[in-house]
C-alpha atoms as a PDB file:
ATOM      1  CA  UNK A   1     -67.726  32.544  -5.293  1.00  0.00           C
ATOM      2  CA  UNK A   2     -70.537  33.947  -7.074  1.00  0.00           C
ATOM      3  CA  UNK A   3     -69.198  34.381 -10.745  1.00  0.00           C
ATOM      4  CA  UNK A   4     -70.660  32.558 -13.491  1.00  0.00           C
ATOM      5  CA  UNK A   5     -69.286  30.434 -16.225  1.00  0.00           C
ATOM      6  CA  UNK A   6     -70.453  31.300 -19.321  1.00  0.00           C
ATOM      7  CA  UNK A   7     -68.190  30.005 -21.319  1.00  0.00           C
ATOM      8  CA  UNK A   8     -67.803  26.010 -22.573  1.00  0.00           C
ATOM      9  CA  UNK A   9     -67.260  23.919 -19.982  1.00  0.00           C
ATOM     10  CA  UNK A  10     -68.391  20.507 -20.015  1.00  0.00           C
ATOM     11  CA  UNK A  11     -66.294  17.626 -21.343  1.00  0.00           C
ATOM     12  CA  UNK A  12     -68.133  15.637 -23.934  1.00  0.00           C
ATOM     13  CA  UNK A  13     -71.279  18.024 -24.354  1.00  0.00           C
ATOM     14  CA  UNK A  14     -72.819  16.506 -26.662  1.00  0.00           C
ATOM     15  CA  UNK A  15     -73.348  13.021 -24.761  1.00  0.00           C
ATOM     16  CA  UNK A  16     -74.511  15.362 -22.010  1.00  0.00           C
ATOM     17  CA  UNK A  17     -77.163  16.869 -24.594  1.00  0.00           C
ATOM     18  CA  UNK A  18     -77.786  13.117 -25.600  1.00  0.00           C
ATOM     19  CA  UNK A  19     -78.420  11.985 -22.086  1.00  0.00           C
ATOM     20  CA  UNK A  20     -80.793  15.205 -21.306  1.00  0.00           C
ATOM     21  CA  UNK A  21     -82.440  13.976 -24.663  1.00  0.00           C
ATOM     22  CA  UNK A  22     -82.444  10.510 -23.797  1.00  0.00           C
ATOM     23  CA  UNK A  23     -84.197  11.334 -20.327  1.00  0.00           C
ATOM     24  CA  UNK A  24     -87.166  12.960 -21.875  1.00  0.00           C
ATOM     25  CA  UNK A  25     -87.694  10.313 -24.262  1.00  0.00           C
ATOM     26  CA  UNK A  26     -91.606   9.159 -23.742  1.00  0.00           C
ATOM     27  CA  UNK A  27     -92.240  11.639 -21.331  1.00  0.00           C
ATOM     28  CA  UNK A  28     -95.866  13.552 -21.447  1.00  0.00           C
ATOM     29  CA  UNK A  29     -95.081  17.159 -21.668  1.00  0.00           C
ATOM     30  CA  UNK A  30     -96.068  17.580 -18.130  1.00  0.00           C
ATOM     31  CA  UNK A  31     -93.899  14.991 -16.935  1.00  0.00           C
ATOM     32  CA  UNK A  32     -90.804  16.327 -18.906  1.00  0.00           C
ATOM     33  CA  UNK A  33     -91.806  19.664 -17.162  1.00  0.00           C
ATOM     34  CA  UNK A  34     -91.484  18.161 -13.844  1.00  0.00           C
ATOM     35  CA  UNK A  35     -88.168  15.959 -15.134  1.00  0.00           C
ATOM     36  CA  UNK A  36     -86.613  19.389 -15.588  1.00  0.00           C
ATOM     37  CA  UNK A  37     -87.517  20.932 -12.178  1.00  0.00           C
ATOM     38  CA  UNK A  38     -86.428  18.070 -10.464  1.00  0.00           C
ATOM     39  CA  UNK A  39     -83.010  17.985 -12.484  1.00  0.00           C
ATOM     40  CA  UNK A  40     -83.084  22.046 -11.795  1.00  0.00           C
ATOM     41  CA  UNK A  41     -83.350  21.941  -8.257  1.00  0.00           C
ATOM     42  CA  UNK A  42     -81.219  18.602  -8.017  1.00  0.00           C
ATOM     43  CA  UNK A  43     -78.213  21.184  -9.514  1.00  0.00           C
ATOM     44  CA  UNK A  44     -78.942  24.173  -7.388  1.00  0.00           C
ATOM     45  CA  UNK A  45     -78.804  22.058  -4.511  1.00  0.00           C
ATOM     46  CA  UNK A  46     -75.529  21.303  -5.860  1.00  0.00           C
ATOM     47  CA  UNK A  47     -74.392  24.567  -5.946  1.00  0.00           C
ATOM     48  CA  UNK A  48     -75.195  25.320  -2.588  1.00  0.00           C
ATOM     49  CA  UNK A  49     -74.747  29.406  -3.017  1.00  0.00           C
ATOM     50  CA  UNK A  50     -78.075  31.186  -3.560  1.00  0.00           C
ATOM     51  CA  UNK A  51     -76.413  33.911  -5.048  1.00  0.00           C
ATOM     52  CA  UNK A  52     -74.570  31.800  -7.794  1.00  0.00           C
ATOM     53  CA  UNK A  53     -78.270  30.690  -8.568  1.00  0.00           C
ATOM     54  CA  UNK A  54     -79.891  34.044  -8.597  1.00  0.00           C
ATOM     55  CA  UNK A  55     -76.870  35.106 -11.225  1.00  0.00           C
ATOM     56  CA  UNK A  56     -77.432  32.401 -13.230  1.00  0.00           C
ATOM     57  CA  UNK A  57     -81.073  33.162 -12.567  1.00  0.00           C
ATOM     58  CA  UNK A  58     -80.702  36.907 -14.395  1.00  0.00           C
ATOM     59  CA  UNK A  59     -78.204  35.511 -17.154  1.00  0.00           C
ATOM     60  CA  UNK A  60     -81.237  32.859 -18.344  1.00  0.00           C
ATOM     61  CA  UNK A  61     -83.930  35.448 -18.211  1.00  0.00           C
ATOM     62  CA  UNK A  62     -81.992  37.561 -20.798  1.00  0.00           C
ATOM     63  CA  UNK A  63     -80.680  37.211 -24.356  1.00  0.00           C
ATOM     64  CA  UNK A  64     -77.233  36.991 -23.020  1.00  0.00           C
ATOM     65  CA  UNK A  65     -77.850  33.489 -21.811  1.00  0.00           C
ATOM     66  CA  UNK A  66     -75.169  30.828 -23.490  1.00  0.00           C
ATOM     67  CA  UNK A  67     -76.343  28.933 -26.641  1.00  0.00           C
ATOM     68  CA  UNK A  68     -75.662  25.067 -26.144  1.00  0.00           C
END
C-alpha cells in the first residue's frame, strides 16, 4: 500500500504536538536537529515501504503538505 493519509488521523493530536514539544525542551538546536532525524528514521523504519516514504517524501517538499 503506497497511498498516503493526508487527512486527520491521530487520536488526541494535540498531546502528540505536546509530547513532540515536550521532547525538544532544552535541546541545543543541533541536538533537536538530530532528535528529529532519529524520530524520522525511527517512523520510516516503521513503515517499512520505501515507496510510502518517498510519497510522503514529495507531499512534504511541496505546499500541499498537511498543516498540523
Amino acid at each position: 500500500m503506497t497511498d498516503l493519509i493526508l487527512t486527520p488521523n491521530l487520536e488526541d493530536a494535540d498531546t502528540v504536538y505536546a509530547d513532540l514539544l515536550a521532547a525538544h525542551e532544552g535541546l541545543s538546536a543541533t541536538q533537536s536537529a538530530a532528535l528529529n532525524a532519529r524520530l524520522i528514521l525511527v517512523l520510516v523504519n516503521h513503515i517499512g515501504d520505501a515507496n510510502v516514504v518517498r510519497n510522503a517524501l514529495a507531499v512534504a517538499q511541496t505546499d500541499e503538505a498537511p498543516s498540523a
